[in-house]
PDB file of N, CA and C in Angstrom:
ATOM      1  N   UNK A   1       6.475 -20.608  10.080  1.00  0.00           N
ATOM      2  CA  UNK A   1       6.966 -20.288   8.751  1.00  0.00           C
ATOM      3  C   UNK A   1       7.542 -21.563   8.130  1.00  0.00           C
ATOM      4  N   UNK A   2       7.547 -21.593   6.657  1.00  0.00           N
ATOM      5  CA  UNK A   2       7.513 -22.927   6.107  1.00  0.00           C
ATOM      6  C   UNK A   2       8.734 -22.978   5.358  1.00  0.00           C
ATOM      7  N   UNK A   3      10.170 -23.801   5.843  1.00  0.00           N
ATOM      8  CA  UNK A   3      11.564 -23.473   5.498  1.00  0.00           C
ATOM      9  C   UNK A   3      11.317 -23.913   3.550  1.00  0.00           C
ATOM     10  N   UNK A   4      11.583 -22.722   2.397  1.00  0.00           N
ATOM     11  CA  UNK A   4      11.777 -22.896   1.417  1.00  0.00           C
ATOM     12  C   UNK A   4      12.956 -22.811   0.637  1.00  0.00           C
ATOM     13  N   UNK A   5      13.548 -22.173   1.461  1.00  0.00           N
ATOM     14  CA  UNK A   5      15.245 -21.907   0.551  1.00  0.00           C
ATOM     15  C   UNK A   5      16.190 -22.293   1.556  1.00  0.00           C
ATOM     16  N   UNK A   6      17.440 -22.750   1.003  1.00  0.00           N
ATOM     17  CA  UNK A   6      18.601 -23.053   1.962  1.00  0.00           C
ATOM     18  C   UNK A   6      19.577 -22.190   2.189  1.00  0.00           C
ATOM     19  N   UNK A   7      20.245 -22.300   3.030  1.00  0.00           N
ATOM     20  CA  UNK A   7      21.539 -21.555   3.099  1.00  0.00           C
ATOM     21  C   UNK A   7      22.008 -21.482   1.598  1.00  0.00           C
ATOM     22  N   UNK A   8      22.427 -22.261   1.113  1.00  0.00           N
ATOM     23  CA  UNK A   8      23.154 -22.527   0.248  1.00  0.00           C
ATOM     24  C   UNK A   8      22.852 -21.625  -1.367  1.00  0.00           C
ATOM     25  N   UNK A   9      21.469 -21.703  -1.389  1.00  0.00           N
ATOM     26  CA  UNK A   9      20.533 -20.993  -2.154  1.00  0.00           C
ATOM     27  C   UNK A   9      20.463 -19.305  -2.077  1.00  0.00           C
ATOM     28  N   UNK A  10      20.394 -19.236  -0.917  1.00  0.00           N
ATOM     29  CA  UNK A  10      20.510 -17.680  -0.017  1.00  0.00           C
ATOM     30  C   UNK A  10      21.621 -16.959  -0.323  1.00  0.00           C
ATOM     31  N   UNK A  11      22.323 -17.705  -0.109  1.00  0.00           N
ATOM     32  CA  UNK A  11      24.650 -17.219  -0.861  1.00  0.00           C
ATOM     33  C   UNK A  11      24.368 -17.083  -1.904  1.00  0.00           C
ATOM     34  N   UNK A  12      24.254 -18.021  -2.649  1.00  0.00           N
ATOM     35  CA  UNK A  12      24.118 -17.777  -4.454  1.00  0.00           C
ATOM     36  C   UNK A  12      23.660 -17.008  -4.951  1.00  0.00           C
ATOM     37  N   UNK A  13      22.358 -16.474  -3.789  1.00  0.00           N
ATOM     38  CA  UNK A  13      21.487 -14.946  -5.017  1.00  0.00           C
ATOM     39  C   UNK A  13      21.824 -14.060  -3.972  1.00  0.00           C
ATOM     40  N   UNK A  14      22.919 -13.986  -3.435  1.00  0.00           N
ATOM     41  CA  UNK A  14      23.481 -12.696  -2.243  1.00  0.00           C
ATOM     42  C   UNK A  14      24.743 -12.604  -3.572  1.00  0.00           C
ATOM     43  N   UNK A  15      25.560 -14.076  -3.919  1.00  0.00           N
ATOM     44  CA  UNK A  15      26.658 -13.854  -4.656  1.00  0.00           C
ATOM     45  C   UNK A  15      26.012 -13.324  -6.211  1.00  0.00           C
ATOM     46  N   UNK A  16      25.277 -13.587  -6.614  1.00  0.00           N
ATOM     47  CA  UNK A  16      24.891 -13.174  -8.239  1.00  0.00           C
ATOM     48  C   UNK A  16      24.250 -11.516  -8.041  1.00  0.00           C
ATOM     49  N   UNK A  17      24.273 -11.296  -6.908  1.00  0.00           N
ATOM     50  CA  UNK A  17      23.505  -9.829  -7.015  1.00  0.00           C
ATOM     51  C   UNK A  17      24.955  -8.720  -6.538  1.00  0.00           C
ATOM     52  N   UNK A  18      26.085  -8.985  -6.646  1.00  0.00           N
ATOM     53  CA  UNK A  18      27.287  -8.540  -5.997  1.00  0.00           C
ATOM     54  C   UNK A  18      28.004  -8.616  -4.655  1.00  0.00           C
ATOM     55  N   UNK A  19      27.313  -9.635  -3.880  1.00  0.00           N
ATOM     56  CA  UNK A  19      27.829  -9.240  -2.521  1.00  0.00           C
ATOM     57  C   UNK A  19      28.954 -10.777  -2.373  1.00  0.00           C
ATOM     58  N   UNK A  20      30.224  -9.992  -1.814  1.00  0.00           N
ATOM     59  CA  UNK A  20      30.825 -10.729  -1.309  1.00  0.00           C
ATOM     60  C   UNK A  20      31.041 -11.130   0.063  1.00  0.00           C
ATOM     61  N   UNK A  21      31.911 -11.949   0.737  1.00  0.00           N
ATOM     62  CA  UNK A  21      31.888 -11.940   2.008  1.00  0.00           C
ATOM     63  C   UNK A  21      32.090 -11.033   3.043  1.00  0.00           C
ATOM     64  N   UNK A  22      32.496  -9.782   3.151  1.00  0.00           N
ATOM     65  CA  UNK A  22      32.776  -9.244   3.517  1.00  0.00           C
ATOM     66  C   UNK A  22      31.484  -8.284   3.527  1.00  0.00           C
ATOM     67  N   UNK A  23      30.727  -8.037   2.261  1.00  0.00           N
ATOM     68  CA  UNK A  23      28.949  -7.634   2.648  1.00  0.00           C
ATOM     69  C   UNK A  23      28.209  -8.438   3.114  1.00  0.00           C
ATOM     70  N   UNK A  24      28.050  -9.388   3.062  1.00  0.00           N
ATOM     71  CA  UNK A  24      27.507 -10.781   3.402  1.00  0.00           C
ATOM     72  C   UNK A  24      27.582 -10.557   5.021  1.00  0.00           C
ATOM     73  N   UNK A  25      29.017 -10.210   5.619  1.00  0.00           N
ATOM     74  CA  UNK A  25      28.702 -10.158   7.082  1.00  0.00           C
ATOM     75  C   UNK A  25      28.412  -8.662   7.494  1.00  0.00           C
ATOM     76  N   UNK A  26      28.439  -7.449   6.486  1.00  0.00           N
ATOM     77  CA  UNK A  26      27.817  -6.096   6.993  1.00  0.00           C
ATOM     78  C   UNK A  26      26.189  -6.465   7.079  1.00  0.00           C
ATOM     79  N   UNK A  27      25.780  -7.084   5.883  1.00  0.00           N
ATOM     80  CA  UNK A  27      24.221  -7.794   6.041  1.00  0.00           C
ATOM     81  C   UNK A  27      23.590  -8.243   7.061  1.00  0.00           C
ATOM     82  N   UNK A  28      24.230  -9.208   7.751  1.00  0.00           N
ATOM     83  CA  UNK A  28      24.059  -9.874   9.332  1.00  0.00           C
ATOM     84  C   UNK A  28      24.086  -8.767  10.272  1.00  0.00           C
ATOM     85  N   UNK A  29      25.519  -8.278   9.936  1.00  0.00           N
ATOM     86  CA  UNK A  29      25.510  -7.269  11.304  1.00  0.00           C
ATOM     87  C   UNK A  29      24.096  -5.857  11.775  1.00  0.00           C
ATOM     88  N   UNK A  30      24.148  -5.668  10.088  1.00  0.00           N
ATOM     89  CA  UNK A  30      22.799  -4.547  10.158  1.00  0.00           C
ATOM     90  C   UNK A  30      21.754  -5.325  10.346  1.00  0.00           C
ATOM     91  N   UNK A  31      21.579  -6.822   9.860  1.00  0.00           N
ATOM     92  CA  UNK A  31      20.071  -7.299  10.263  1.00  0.00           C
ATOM     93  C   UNK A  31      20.356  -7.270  12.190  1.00  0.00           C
ATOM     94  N   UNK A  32      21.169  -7.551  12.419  1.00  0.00           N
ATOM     95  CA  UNK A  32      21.246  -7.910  14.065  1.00  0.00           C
ATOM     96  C   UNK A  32      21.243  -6.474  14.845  1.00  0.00           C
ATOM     97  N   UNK A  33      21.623  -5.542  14.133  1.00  0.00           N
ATOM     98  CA  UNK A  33      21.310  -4.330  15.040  1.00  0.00           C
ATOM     99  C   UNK A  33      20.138  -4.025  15.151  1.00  0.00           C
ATOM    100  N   UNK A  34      19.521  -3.611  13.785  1.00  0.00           N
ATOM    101  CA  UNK A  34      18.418  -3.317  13.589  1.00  0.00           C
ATOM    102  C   UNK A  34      16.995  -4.072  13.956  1.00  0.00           C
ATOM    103  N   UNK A  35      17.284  -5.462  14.224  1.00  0.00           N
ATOM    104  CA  UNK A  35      16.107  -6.881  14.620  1.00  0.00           C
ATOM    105  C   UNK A  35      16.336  -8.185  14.845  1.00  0.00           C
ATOM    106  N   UNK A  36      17.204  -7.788  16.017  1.00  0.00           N
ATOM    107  CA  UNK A  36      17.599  -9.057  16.493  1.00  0.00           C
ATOM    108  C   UNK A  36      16.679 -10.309  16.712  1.00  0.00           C
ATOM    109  N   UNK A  37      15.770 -10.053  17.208  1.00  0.00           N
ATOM    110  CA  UNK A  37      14.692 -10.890  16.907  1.00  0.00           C
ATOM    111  C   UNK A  37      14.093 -11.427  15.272  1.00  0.00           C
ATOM    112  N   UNK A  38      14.003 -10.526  14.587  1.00  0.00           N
ATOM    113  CA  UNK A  38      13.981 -11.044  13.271  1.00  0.00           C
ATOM    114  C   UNK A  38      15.031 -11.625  12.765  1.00  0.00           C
ATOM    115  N   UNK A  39      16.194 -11.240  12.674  1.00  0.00           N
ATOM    116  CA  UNK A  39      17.341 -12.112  12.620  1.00  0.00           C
ATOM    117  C   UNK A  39      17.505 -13.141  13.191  1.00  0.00           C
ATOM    118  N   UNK A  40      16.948 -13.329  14.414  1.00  0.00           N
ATOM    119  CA  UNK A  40      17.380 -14.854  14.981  1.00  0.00           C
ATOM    120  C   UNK A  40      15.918 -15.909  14.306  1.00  0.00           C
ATOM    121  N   UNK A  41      14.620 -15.164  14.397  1.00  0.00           N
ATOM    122  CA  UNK A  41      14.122 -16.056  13.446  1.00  0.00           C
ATOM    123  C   UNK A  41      14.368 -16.029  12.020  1.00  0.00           C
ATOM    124  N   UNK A  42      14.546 -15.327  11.244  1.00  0.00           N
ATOM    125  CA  UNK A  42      15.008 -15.728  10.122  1.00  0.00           C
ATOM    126  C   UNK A  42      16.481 -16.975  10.172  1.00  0.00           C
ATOM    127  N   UNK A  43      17.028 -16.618  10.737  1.00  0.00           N
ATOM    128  CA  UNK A  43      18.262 -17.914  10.758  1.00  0.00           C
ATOM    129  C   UNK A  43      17.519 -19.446  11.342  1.00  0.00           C
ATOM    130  N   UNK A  44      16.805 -18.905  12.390  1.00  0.00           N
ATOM    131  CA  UNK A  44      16.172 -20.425  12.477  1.00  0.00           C
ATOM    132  C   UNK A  44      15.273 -20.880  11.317  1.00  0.00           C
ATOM    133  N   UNK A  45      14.508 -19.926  10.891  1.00  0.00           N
ATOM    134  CA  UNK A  45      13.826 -20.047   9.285  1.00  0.00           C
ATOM    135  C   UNK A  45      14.638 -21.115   8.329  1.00  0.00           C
ATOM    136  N   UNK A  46      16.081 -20.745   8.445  1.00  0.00           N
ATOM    137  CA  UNK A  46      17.297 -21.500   7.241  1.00  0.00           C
ATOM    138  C   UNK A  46      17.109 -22.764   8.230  1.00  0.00           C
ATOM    139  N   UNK A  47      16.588 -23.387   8.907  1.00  0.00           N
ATOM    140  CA  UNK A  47      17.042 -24.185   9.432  1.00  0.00           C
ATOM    141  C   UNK A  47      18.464 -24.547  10.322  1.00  0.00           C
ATOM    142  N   UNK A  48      18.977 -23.334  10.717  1.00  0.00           N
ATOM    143  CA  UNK A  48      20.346 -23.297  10.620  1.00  0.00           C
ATOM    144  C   UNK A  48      20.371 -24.330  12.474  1.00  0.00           C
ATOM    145  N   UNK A  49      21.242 -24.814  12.935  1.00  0.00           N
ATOM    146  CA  UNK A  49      21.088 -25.529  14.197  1.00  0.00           C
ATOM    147  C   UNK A  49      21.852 -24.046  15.649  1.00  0.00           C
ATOM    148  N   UNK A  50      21.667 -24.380  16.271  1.00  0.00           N
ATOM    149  CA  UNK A  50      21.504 -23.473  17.261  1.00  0.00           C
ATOM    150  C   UNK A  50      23.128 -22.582  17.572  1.00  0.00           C
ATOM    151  N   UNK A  51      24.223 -23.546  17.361  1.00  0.00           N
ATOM    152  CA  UNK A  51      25.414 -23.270  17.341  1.00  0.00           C
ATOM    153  C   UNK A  51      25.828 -22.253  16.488  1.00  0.00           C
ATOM    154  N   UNK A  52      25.494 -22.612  15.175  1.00  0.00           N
ATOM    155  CA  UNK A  52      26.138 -21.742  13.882  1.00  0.00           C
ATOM    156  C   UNK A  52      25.429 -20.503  14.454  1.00  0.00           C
ATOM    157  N   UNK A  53      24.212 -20.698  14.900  1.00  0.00           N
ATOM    158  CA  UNK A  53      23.030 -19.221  14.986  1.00  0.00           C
ATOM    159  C   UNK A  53      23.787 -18.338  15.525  1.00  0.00           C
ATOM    160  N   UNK A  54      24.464 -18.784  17.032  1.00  0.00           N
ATOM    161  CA  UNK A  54      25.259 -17.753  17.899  1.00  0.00           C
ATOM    162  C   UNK A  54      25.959 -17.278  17.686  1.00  0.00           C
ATOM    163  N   UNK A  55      26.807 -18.417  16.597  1.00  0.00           N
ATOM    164  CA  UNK A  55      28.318 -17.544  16.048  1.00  0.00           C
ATOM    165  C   UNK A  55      27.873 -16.553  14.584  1.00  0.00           C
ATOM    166  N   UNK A  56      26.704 -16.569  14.095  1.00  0.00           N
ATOM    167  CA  UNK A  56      26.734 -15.695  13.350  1.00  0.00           C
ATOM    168  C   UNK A  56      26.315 -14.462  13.647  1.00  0.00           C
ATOM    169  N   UNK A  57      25.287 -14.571  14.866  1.00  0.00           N
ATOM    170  CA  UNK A  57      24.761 -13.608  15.693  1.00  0.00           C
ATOM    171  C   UNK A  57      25.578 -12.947  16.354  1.00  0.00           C
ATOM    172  N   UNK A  58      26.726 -13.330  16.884  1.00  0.00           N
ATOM    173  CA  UNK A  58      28.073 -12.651  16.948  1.00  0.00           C
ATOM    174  C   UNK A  58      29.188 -12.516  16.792  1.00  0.00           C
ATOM    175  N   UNK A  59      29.030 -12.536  15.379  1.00  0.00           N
ATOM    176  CA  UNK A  59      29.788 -12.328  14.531  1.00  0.00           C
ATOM    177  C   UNK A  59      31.825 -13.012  13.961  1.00  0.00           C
ATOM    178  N   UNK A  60      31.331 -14.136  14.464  1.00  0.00           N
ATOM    179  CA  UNK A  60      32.424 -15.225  14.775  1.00  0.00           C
ATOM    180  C   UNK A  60      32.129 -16.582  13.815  1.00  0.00           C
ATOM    181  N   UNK A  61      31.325 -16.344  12.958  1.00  0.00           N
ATOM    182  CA  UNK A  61      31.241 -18.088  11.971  1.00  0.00           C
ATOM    183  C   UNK A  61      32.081 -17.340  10.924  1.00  0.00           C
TER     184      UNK A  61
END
């Protein structure tokens, strides 16, 4: 898969569509129940480095 959007990019149209931080991490948590595997590639998708991955994967960034 071919990385097109950034983190940074990803927040901004999570923040312009209503979600704050606090949905932002119900978002994660339901992507990680529901497809953990898709969730961990999608985060590697962001390019994200392996550290941040874990702590968002459980729920600690």
């Amino acid at each position: 898969m071919h990385q097109t959007v950034t983190v940074d990019e990803w927040v901004r149209r999570f923040r312009a569509i209503g979600l704050d931080e606090a949905a932002m991490r119900r978002w994660h948590q339901l992507f990680e129940e529901e497809n953990p595997a898709g969730h961990q590639s999608f985060l590697e998708w962001l390019g994200l480095p392996a550290e941040r991955i874990a702590a968002i994967r459980a729920g600690t960034y």
